[in-house]
PDB file of N, CA and C in Angstrom:
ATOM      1  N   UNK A   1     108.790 101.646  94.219  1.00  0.00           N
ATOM      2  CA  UNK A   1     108.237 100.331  94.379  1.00  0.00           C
ATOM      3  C   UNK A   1     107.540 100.201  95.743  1.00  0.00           C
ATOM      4  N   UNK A   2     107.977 100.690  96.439  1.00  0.00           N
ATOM      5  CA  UNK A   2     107.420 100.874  98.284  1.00  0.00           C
ATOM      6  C   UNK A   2     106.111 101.483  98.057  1.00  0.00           C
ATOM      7  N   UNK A   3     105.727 102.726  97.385  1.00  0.00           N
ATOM      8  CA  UNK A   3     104.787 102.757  97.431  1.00  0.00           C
ATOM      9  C   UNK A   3     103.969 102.647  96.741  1.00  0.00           C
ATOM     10  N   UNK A   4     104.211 101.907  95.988  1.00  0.00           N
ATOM     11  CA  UNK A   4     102.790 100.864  95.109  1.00  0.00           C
ATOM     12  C   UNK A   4     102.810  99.489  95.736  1.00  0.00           C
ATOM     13  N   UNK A   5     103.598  99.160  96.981  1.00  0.00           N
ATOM     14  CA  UNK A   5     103.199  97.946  97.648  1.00  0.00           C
ATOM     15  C   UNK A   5     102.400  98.712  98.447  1.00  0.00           C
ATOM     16  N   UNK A   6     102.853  99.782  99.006  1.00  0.00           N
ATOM     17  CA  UNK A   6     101.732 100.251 100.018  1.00  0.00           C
ATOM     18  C   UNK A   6     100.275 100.731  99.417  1.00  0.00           C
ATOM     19  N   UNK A   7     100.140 101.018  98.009  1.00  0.00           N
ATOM     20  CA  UNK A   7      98.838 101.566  97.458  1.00  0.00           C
ATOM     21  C   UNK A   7      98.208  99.962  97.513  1.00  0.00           C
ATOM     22  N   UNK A   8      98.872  99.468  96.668  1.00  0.00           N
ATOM     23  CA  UNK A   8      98.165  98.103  96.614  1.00  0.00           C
ATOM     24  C   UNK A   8      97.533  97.128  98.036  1.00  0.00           C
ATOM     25  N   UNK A   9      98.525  97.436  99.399  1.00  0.00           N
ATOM     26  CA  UNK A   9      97.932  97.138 100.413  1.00  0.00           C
ATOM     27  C   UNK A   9      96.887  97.983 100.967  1.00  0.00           C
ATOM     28  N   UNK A  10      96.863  98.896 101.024  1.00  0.00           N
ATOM     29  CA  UNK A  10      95.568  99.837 101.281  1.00  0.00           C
ATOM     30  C   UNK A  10      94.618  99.602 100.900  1.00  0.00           C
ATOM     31  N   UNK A  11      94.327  99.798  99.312  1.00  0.00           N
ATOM     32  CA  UNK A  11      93.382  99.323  98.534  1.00  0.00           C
ATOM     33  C   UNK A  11      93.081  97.735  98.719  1.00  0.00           C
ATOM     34  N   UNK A  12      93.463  97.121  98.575  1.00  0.00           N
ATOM     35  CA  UNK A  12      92.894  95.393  99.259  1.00  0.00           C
ATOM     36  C   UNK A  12      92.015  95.440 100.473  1.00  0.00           C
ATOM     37  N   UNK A  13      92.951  96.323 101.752  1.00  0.00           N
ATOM     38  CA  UNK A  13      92.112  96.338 102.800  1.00  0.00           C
ATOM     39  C   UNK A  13      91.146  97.118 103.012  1.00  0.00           C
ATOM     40  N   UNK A  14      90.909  98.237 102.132  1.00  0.00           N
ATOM     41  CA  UNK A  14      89.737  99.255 101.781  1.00  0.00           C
ATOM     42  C   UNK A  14      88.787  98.615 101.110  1.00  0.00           C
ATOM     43  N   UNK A  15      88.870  97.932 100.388  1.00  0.00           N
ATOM     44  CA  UNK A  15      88.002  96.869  99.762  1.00  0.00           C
ATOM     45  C   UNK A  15      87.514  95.809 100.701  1.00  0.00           C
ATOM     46  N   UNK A  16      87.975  95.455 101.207  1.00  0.00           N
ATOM     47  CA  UNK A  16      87.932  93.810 102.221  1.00  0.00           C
ATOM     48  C   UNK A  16      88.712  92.974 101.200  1.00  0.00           C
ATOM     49  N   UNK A  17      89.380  92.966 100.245  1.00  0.00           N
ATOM     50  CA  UNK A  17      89.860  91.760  99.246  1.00  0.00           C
ATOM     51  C   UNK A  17      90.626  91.027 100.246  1.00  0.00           C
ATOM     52  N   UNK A  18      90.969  91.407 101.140  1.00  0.00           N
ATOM     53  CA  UNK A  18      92.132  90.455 101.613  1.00  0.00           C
ATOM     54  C   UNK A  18      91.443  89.533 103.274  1.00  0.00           C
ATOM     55  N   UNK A  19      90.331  90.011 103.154  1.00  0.00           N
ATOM     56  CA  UNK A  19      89.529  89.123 104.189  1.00  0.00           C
ATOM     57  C   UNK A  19      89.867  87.684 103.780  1.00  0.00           C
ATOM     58  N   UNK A  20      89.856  86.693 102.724  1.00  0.00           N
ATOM     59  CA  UNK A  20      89.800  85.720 102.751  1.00  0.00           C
ATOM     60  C   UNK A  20      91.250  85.436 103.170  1.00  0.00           C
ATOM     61  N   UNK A  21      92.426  86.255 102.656  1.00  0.00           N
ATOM     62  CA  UNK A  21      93.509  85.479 102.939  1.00  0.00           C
ATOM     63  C   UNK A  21      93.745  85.305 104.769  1.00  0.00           C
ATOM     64  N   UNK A  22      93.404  86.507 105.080  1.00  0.00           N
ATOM     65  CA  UNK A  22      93.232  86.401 106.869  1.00  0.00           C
ATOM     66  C   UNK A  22      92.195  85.183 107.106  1.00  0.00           C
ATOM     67  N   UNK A  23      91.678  85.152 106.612  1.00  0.00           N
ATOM     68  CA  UNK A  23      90.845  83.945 107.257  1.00  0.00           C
ATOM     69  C   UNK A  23      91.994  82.873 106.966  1.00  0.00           C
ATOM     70  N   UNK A  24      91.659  82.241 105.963  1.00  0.00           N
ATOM     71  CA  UNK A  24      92.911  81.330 105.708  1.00  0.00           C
ATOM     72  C   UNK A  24      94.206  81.359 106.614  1.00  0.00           C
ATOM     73  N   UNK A  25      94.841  82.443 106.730  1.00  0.00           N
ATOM     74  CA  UNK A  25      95.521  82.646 107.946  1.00  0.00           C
ATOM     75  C   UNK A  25      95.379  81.927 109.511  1.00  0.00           C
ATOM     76  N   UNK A  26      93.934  82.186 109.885  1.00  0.00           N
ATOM     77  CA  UNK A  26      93.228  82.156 110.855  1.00  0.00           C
ATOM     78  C   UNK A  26      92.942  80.520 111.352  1.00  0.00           C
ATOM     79  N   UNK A  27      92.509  80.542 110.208  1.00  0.00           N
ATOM     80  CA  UNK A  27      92.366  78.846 109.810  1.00  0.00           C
ATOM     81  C   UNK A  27      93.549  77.628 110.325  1.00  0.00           C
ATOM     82  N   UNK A  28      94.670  78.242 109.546  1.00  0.00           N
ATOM     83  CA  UNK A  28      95.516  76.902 109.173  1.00  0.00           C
ATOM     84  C   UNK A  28      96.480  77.452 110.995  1.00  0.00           C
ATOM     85  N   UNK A  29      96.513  78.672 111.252  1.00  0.00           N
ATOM     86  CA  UNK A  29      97.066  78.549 112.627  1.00  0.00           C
ATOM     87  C   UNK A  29      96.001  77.730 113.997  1.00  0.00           C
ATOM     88  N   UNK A  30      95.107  78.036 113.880  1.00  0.00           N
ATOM     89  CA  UNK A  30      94.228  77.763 114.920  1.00  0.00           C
ATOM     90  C   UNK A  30      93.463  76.045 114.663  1.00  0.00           C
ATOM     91  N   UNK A  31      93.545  75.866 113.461  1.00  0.00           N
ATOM     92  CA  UNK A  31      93.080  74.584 113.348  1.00  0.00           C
ATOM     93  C   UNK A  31      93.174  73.897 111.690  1.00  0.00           C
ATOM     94  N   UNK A  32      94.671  73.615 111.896  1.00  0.00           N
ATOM     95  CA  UNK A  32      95.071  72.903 110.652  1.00  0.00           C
ATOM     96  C   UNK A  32      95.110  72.091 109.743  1.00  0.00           C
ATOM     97  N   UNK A  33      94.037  71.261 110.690  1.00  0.00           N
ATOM     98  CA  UNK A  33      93.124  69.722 110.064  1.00  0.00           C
ATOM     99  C   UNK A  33      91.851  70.542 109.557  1.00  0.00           C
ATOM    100  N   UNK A  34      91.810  71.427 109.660  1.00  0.00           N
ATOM    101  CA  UNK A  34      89.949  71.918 109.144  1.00  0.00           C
ATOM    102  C   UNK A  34      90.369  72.292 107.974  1.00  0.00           C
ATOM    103  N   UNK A  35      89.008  72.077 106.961  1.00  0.00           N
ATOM    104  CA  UNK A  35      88.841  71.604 105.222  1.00  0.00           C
ATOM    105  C   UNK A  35      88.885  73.942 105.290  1.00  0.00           C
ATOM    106  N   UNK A  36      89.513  74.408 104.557  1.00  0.00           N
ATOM    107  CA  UNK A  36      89.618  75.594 104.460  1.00  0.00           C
ATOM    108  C   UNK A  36      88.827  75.756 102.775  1.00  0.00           C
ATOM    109  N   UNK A  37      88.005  76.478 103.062  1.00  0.00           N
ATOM    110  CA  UNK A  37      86.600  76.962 101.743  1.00  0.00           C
ATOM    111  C   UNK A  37      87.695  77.315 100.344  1.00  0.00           C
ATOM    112  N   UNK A  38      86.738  77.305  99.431  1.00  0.00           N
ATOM    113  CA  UNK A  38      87.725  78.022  98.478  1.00  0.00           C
ATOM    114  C   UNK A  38      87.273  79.747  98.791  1.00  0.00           C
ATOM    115  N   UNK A  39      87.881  80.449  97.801  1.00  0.00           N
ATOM    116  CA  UNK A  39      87.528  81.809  97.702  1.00  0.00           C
ATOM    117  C   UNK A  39      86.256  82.081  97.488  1.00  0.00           C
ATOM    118  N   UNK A  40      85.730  81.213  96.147  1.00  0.00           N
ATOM    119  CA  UNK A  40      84.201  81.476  96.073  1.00  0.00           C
ATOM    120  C   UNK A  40      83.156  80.890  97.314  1.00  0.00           C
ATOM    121  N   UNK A  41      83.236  79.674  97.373  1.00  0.00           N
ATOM    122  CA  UNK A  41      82.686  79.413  98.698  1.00  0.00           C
ATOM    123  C   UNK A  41      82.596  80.113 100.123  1.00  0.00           C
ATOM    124  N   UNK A  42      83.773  80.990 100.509  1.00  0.00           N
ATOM    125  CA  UNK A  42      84.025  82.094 101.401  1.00  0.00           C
ATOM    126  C   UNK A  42      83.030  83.368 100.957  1.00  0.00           C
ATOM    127  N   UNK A  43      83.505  83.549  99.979  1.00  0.00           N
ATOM    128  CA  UNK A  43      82.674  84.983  99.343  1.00  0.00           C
ATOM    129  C   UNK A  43      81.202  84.529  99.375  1.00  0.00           C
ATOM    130  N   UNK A  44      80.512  83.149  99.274  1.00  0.00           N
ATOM    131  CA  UNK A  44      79.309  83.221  99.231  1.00  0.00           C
ATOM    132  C   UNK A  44      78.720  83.178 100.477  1.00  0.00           C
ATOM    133  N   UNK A  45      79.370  82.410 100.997  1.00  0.00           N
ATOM    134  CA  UNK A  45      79.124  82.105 102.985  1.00  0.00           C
ATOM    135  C   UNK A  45      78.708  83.861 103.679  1.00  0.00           C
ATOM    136  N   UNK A  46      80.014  84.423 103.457  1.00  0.00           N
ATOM    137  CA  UNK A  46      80.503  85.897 103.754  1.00  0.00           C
ATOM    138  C   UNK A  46      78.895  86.596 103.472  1.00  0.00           C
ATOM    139  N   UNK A  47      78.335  86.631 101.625  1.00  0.00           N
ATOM    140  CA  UNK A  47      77.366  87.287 101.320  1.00  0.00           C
ATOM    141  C   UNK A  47      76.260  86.746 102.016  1.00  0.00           C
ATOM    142  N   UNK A  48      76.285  85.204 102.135  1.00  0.00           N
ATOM    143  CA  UNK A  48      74.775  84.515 102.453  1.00  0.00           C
ATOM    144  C   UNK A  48      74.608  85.485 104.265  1.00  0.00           C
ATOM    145  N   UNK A  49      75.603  85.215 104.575  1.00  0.00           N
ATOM    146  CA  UNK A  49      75.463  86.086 106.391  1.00  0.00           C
ATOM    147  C   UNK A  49      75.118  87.450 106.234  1.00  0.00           C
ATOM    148  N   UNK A  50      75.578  88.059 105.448  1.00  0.00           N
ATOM    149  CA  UNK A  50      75.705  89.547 105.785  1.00  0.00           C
ATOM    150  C   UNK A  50      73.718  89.744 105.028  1.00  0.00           C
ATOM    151  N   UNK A  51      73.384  89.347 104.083  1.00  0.00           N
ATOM    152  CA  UNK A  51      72.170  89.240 103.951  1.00  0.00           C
ATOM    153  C   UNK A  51      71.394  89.231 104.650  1.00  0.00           C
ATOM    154  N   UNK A  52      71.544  87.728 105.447  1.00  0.00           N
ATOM    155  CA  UNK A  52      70.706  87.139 106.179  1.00  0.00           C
ATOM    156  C   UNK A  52      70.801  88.264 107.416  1.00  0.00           C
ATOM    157  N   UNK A  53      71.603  88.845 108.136  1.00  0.00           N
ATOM    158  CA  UNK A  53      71.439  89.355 109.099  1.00  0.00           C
ATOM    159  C   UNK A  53      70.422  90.583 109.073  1.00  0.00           C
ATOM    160  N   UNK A  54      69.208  90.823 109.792  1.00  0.00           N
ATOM    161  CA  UNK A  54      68.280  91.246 109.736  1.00  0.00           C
ATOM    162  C   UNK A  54      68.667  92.651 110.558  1.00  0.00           C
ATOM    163  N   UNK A  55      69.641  92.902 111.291  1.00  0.00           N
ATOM    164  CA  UNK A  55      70.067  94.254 111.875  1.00  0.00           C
ATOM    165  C   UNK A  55      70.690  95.269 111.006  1.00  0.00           C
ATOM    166  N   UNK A  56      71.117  94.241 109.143  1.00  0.00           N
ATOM    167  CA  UNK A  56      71.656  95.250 108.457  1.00  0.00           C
ATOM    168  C   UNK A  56      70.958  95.983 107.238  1.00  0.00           C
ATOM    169  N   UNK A  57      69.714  95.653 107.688  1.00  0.00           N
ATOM    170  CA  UNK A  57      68.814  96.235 106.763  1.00  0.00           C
ATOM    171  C   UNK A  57      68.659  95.504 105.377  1.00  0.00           C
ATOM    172  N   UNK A  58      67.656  96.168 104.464  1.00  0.00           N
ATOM    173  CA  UNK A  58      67.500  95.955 103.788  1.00  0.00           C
ATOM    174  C   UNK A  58      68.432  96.226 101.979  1.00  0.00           C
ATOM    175  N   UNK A  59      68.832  95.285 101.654  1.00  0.00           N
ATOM    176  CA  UNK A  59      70.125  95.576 100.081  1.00  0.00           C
ATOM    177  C   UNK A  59      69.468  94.821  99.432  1.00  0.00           C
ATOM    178  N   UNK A  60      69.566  96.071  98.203  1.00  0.00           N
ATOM    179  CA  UNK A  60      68.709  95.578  97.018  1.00  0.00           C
ATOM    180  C   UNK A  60      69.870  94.760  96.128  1.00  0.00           C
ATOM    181  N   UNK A  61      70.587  95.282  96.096  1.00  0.00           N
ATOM    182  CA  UNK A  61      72.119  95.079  95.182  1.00  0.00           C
ATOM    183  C   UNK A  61      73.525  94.466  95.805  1.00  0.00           C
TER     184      UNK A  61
END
């Protein structure tokens, strides 16, 4: 069982899946009155930046 918690944590953070819950994390310690995004709203914010940033080149996909 230990190590399929540990596969399963690896894989989340090899992915980024678990970026939103750290944020959320991040969030409710540092400022607990602020409206916290949903998941999709995060994931789109997340994509709209990483797009927009012009140092990361060009993604077709």
């Amino acid at each position: 069982m230990r190590g399929a918690r540990w596969v399963r944590w690896y894989m989340r953070e090899l992915t980024d899946e678990s970026a939103y819950d750290r944020y959320v994390a991040h969030m409710r310690q540092h400022n607990p009155a602020a409206r916290v995004p949903s998941r999709r709203e995060f994931e789109r914010e997340r994509t709209d930046a990483r797009e927009g940033d012009p140092r990361g080149g060009f993604r077709c996909c």
